[in-house]
Protein backbone atom coordinates (compact mmCIF):
# COMPACT_ATOMS: atom_id res chain seq x y z
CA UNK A 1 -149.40 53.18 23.96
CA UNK A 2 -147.68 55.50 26.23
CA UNK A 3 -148.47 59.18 25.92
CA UNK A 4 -145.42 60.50 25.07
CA UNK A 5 -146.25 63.84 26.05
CA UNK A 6 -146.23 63.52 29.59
CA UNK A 7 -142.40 63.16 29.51
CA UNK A 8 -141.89 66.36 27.43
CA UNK A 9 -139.83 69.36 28.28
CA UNK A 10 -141.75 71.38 30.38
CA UNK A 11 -142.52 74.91 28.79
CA UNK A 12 -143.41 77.84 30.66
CA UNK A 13 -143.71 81.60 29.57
CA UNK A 14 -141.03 83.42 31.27
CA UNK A 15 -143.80 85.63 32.66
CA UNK A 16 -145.43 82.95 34.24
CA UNK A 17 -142.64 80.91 35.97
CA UNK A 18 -142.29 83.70 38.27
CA UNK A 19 -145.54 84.64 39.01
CA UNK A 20 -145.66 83.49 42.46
CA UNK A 21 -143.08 84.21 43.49
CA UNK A 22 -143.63 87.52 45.61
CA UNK A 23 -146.31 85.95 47.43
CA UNK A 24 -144.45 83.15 48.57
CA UNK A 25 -141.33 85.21 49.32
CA UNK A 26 -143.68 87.16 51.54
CA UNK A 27 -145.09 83.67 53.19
CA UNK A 28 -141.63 82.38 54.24
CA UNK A 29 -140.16 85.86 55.65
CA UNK A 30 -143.15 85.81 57.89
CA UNK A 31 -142.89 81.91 59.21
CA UNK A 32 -139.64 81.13 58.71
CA UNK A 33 -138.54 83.34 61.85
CA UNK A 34 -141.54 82.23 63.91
CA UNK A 35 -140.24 78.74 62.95
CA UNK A 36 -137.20 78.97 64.16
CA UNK A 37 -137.80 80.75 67.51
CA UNK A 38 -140.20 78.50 68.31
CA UNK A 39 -137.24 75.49 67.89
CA UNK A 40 -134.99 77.73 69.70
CA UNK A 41 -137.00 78.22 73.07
CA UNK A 42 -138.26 74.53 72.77
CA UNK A 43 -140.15 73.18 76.05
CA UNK A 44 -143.61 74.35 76.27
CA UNK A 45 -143.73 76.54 73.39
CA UNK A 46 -142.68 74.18 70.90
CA UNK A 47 -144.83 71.40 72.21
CA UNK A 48 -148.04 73.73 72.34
CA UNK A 49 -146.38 75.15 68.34
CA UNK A 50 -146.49 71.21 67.13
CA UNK A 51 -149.89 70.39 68.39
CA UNK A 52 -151.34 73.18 67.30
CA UNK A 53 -150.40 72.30 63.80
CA UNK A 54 -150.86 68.58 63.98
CA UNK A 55 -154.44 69.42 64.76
CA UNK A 56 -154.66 71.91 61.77
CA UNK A 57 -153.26 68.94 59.81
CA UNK A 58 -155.77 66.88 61.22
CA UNK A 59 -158.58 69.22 60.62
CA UNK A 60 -157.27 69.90 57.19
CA UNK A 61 -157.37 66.23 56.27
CA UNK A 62 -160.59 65.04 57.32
CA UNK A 63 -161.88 68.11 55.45
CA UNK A 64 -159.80 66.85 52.27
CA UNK A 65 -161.37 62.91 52.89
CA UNK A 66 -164.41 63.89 52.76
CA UNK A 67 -164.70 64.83 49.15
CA UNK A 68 -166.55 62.56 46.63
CA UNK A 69 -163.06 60.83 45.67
CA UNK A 70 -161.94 60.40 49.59
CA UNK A 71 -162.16 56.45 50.64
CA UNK A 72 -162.75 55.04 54.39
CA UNK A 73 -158.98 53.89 54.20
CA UNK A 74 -157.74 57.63 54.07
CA UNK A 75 -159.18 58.80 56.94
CA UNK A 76 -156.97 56.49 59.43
CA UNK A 77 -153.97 56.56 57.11
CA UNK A 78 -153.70 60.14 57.34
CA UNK A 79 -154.13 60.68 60.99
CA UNK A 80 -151.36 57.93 61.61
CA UNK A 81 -149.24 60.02 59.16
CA UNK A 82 -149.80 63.24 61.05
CA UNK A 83 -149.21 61.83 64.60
CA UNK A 84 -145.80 59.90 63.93
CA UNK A 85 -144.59 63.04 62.49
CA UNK A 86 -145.54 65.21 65.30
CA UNK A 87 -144.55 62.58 67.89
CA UNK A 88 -140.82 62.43 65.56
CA UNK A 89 -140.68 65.89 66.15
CA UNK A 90 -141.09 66.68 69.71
CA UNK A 91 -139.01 63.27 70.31
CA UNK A 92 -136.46 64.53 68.60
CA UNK A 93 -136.53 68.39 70.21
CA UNK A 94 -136.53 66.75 73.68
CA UNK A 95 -133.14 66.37 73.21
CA UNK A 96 -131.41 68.41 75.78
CA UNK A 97 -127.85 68.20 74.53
CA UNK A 98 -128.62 67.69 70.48
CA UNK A 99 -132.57 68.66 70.08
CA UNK A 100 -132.03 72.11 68.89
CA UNK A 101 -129.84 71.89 66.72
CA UNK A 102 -131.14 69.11 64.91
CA UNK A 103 -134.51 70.20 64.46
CA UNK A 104 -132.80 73.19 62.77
CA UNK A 105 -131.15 71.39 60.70
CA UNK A 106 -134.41 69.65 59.76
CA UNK A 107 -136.13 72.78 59.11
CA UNK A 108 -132.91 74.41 57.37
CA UNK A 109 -132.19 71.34 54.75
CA UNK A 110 -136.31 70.93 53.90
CA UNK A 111 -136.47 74.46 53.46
CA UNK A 112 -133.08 75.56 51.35
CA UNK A 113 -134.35 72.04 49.42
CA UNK A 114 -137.99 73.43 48.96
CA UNK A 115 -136.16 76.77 47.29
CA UNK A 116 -133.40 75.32 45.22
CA UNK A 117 -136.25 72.95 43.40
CA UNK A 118 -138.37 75.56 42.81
CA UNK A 119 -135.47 78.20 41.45
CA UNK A 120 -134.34 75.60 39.45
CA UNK A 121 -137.15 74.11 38.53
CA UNK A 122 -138.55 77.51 37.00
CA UNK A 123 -135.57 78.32 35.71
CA UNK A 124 -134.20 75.26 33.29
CA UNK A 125 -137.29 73.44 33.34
CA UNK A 126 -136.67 70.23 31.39
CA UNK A 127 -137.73 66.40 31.76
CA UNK A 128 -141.00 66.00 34.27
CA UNK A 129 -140.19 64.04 37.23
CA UNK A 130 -143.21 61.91 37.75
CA UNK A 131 -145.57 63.34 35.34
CA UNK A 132 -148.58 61.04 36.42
CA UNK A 133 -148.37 62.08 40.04
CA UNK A 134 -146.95 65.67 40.02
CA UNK A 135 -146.44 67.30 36.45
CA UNK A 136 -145.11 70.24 37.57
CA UNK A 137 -141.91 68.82 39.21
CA UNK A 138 -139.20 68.44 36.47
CA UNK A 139 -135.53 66.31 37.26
CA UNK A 140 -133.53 69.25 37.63
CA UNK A 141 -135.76 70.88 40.36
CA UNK A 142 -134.94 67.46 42.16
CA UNK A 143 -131.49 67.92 41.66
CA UNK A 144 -131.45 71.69 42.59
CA UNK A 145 -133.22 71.19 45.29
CA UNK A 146 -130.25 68.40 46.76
CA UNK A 147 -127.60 70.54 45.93
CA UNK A 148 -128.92 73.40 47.46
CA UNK A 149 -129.76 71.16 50.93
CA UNK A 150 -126.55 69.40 50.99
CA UNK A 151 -124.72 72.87 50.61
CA UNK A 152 -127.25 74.93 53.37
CA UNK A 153 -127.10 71.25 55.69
CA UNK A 154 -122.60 71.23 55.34
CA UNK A 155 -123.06 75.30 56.70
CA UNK A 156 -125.82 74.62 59.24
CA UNK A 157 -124.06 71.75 60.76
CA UNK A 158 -120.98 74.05 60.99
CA UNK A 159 -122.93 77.00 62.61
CA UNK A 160 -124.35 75.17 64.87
CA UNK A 161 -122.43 72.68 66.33
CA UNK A 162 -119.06 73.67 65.39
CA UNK A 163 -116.30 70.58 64.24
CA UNK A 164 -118.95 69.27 62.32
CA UNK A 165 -118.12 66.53 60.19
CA UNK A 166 -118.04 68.37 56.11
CA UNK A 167 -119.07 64.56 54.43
CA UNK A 168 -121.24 63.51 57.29
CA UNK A 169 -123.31 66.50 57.34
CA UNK A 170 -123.26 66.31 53.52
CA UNK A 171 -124.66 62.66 53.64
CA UNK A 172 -127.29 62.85 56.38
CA UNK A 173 -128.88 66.39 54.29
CA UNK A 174 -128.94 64.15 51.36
CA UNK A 175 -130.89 61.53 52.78
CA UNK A 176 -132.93 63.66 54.66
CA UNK A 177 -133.90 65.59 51.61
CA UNK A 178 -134.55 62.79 49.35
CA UNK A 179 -136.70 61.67 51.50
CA UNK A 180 -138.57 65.02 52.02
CA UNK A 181 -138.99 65.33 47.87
CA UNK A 182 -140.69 61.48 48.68
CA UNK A 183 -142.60 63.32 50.95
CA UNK A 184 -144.31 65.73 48.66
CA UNK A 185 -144.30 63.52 46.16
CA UNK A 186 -146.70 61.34 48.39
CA UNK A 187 -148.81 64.52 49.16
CA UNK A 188 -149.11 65.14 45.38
CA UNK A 189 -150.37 61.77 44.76
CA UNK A 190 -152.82 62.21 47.55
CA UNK A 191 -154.12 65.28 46.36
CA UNK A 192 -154.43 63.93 42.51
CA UNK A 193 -156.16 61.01 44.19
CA UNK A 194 -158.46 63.25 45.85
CA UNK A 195 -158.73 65.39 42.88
CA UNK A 196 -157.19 68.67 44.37
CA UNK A 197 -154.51 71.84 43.61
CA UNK A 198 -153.75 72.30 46.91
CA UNK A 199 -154.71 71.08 50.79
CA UNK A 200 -156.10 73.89 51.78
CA UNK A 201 -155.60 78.26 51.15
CA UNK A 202 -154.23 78.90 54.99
CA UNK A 203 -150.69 79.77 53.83
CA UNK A 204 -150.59 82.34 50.71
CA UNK A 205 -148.75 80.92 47.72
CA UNK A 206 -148.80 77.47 49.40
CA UNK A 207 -151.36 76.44 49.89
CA UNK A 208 -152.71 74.63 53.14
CA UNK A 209 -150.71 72.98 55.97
CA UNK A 210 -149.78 69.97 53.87
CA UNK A 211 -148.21 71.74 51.19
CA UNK A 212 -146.33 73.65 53.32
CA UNK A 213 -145.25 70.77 55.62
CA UNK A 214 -145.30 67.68 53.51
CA UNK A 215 -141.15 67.37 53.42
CA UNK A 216 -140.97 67.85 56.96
CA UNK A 217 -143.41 65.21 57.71
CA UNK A 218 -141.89 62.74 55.72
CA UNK A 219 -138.43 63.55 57.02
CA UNK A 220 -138.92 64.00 60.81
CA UNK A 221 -139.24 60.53 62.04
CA UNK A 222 -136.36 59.49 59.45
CA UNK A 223 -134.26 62.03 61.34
CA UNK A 224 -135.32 60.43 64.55
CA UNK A 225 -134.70 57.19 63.24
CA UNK A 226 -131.30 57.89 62.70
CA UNK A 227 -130.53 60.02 66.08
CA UNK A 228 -132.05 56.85 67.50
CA UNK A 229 -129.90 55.02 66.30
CA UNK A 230 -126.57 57.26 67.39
CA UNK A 231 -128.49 57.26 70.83
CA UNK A 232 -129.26 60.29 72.61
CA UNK A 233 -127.42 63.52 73.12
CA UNK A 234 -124.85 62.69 69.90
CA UNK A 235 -125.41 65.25 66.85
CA UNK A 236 -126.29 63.60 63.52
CA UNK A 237 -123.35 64.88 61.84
CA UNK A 238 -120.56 64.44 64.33
């Protein structure tokens, strides 16, 4: 028989919904800026920037498989992971005419997604999205978190480009951000396979580079895929 109480209501003190908060405030004001500087130099900087952290990913990982509950098919699997995701990434910055701006959008729509399911999330609570693989996630966290990319993606594609298309930009955030809440949903099946909180304690109130980074990841080379498709130099959203 199904438990029944993994698909209850999720109920939180009010003093402990919030508790992190501060601390992961504190995390993003700090990175967040180097983030996007980085994507707005580009060239060397952001190369060196993504290797760097595809090698903390990497060292992160290994470090994660080898714990009792790791298996031999991790170890590959992950790696693979982290290297299409950095190779989706400085693909899709090399861009001269529509790299910049659609790595910021990247960033923008994961991160504004990232907040919105967390306010939300805290805030109504409700229904558990996938309870076996991540009980802390509830439906309207998901659904906070689309909103609040689609809105951030419709004024980022505006800023940025200018004439941008209100519906296209609209659809491309949404798929992009569905498939960055895949993302961490992956990571948090990962983790509960490997019988962990969090990846690491590099970032505070994060976690490690894989908590931090898991919608990106997972929505890099789908946002390459699909500027791939357009073919070079033509914005996402125009």
């Amino acid at each position: 028989m199904p438990d029944l109480r993994s698909c209850a209501p999720i109920a939180r003190p009010a003093s402990g919904r919030w508790g992190d908060l501060a601390i992961r405030a504190a995390s993003a004001v700090v990175l967040a800026p180097a983030a996007v500087a980085v994507v707005w130099i580009g060239g060397i900087a952001f190369t060196l920037t993504v290797v760097a952290v595809m090698a903390g990913l990497a060292v992160e990982w290994l470090r994660l498989c080898r714990r009792p509950a790791g298996s031999a098919l991790l170890y590959p699997a992950g790696l693979a992971y982290i290297a299409i995701a950095g190779a989706a990434l400085l693909w899709l910055r090399d861009d001269p005419a529509a790299g910049r701006a659609h790595v910021l959008f990247l960033l923008l729509i994961v991160w504004a997604g990232d907040i919105g399911a967390y306010l939300v999330g805290r805030w109504l609570g409700g229904p558990r999205l996938a309870p076996r693989i991540s009980p802390g996630k509830t439906w309207s966290g998901s659904i906070g978190g689309l909103l609040a990319a689609v809105a951030v993606g419709v004024l980022a594609a505006h800023l940025l480009t200018g004439g941008a298309s209100a519906w296209r930009a609209a659809s491309i955030a949404g798929v992009l951000t569905i498939v960055a809440q895949l993302g961490d949903l992956l990571e948090s099946f990962v983790k509960r396979r490997l019988e962990v909180k969090d990846s690491g304690t590099l970032i505070p109130g994060h976690g490690g580079l894989f908590d931090r980074l898991d919608g990106v990841m997972a929505a890099a080379p789908m946002a390459s895929l699909l500027a791939l498709a357009l073919g070079r130099g033509v914005v996402l959203w125009q």
